[in-house]
Protein backbone atom coordinates (compact mmCIF):
# COMPACT_ATOMS: atom_id res chain seq x y z
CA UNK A 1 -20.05 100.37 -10.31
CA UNK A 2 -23.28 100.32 -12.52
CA UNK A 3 -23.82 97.31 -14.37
CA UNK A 4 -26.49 97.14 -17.16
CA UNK A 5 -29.31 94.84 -17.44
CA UNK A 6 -28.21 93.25 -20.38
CA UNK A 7 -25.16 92.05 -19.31
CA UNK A 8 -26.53 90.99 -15.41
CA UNK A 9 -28.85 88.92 -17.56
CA UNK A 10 -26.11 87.59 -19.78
CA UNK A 11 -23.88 86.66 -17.18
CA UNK A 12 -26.61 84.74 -15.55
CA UNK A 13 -27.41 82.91 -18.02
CA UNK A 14 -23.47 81.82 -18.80
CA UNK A 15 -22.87 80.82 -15.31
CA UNK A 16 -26.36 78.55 -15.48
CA UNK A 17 -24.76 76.99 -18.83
CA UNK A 18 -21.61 76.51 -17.21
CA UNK A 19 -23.21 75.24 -13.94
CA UNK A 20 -25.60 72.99 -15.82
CA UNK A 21 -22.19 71.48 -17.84
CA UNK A 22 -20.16 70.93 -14.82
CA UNK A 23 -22.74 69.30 -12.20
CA UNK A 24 -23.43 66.06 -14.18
CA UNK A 25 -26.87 64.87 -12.55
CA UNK A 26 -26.86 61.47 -13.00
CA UNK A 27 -23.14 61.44 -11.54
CA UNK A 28 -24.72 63.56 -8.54
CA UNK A 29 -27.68 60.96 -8.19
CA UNK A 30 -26.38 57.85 -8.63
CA UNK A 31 -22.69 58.29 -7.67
CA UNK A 32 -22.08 56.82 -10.89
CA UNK A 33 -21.01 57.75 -14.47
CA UNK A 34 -22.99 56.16 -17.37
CA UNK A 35 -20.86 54.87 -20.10
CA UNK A 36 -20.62 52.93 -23.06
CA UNK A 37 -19.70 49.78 -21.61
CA UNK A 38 -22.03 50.15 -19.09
CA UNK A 39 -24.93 47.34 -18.67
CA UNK A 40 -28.58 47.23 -19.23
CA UNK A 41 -29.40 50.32 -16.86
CA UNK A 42 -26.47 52.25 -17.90
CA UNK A 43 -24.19 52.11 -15.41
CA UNK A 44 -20.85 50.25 -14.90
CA UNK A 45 -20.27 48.44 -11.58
CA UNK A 46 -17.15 49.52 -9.66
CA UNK A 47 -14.51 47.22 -9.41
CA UNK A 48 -14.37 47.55 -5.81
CA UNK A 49 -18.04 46.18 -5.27
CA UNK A 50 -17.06 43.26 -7.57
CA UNK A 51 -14.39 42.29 -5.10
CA UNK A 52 -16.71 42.02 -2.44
CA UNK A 53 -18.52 39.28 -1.85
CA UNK A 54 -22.01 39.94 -1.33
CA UNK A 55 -21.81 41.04 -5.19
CA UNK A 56 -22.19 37.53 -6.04
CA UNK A 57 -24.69 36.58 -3.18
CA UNK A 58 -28.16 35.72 -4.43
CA UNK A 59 -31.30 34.44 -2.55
CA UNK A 60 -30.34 30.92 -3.21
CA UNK A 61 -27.05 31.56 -1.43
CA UNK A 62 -28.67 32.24 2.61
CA UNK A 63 -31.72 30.01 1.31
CA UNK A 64 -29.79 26.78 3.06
CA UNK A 65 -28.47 28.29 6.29
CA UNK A 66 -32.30 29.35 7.40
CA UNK A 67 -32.15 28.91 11.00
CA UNK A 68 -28.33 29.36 11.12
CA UNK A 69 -26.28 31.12 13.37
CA UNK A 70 -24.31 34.22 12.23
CA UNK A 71 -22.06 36.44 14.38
CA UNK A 72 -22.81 40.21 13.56
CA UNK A 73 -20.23 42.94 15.03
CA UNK A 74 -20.10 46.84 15.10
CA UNK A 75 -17.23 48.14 16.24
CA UNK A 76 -16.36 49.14 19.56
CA UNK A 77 -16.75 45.80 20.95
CA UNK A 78 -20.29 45.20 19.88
CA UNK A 79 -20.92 41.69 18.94
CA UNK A 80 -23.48 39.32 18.86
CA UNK A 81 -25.36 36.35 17.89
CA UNK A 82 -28.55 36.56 15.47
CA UNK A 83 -30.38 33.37 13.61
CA UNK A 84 -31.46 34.12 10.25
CA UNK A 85 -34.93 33.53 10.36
CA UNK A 86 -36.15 34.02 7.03
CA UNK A 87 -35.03 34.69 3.47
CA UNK A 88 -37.58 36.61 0.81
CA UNK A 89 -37.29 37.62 -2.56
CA UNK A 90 -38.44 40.91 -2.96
CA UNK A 91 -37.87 41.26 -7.26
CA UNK A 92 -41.50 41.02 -8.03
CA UNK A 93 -42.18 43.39 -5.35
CA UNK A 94 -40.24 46.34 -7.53
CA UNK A 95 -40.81 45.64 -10.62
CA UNK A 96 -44.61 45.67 -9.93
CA UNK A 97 -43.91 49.20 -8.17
CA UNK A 98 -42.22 50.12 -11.36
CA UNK A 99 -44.92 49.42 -13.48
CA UNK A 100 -46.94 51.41 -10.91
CA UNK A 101 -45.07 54.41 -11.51
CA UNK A 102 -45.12 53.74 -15.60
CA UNK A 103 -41.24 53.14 -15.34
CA UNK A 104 -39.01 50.79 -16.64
CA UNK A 105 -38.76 48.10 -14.50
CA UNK A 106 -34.68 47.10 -13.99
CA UNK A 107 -33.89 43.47 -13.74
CA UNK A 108 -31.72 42.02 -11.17
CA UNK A 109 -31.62 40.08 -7.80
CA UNK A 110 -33.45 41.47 -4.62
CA UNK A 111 -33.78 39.58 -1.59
CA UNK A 112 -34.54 40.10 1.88
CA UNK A 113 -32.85 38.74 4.99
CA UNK A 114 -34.32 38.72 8.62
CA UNK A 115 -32.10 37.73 11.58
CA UNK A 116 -33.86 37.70 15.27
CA UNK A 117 -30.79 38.02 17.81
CA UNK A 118 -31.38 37.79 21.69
CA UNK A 119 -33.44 40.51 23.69
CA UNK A 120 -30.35 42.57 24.94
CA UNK A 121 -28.76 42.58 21.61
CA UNK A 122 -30.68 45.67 20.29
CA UNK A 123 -28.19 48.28 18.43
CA UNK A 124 -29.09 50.79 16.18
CA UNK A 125 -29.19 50.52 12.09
CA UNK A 126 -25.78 50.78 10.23
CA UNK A 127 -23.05 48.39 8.48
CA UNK A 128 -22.52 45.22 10.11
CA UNK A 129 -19.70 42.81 9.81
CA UNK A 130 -21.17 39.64 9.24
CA UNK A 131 -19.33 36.01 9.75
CA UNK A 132 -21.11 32.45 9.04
CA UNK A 133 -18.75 28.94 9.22
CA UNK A 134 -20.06 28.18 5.40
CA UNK A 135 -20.37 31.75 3.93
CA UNK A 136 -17.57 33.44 5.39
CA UNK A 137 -17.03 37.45 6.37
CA UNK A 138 -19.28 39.94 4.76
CA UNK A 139 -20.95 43.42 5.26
CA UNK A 140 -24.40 44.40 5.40
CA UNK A 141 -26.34 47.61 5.79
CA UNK A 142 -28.98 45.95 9.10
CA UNK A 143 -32.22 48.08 10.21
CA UNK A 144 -33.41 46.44 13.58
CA UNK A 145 -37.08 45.99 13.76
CA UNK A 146 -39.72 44.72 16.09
CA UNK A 147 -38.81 43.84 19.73
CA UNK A 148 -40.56 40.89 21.51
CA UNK A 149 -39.54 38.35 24.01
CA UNK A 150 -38.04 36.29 21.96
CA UNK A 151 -35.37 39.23 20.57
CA UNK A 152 -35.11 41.32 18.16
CA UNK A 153 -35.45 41.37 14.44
CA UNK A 154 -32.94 42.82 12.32
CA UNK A 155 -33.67 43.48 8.20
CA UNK A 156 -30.82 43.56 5.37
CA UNK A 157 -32.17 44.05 1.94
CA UNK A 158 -29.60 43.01 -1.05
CA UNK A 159 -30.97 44.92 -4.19
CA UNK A 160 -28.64 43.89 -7.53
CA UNK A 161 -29.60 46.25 -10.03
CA UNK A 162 -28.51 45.13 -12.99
């Protein structure tokens, strides 16, 4: 079967346009769809993540149980103990990196949350279910850090993009 030039080329370029129309980029990127509705940024917020609650956590929310105890668990019967030891906010941080990079920079709430659990408690980074007496049960994404004698430290970062 011979097939021209012309029509290899036109075909191409029809199945790019076609491609280009289906695979929606910022759907791809984000995971999101921008809309009308959407906020500031120009996204909407799933109304799953507004049923959870670390949608409505802020800094000042962990800011009075610094040196509190909070059970963190990964399934398979891993479970322990870690104090949070400190409780940053990190918004300046980004929006001074967005100016670096001559973007726009988003508004929102980030904060930073460090826990130190025992020695022996090391586990790898990953979702963990959280559970404090005042707060209650949540989830957090948790990146262990340094190890020392005293334990070690484990990082969540909470980044509301509005």
């Amino acid at each position: 079967m011979s097939l021209s030039r012309r029509k290899f080329l036109r075909a191409g370029a029809v199945s790019a346009v076609l491609a280009g129309l289906e695979l929606n980029p910022a759907k791809l990127v984000f995971g999101q769809q921008m809309g009308a509705g959407a906020a500031k940024g120009g996204f909407t917020v799933p109304y799953e993540a507004k049923t959870e609650a670390v949608f409505y956590f802020t800094h000042e929310t962990f800011a009075p149980y610094l040196n509190s105890t909070f059970r963190l668990s990964r399934g398979k019967g891993i479970a322990f103990d870690a104090t949070l030891v400190s409780v940053s906010d990190t918004a300046a941080k980004s929006q001074a990196r967005a100016r670096a990079f001559k973007s726009q920079p988003r508004e929102g709430a980030c904060f930073e949350l460090k826990f130190r659990a025992g020695e022996r408690d090391t586990v790898s980074q990953g979702v963990f279910k959280m559970n404090h007496a005042a707060l209650g049960r949540f989830s957090l994404f948790a990146v262990p850090g340094e190890s020392t004698a005293d334990g070690t430290t484990y990082t969540a970062v909470v980044n509301h993009i509005a």
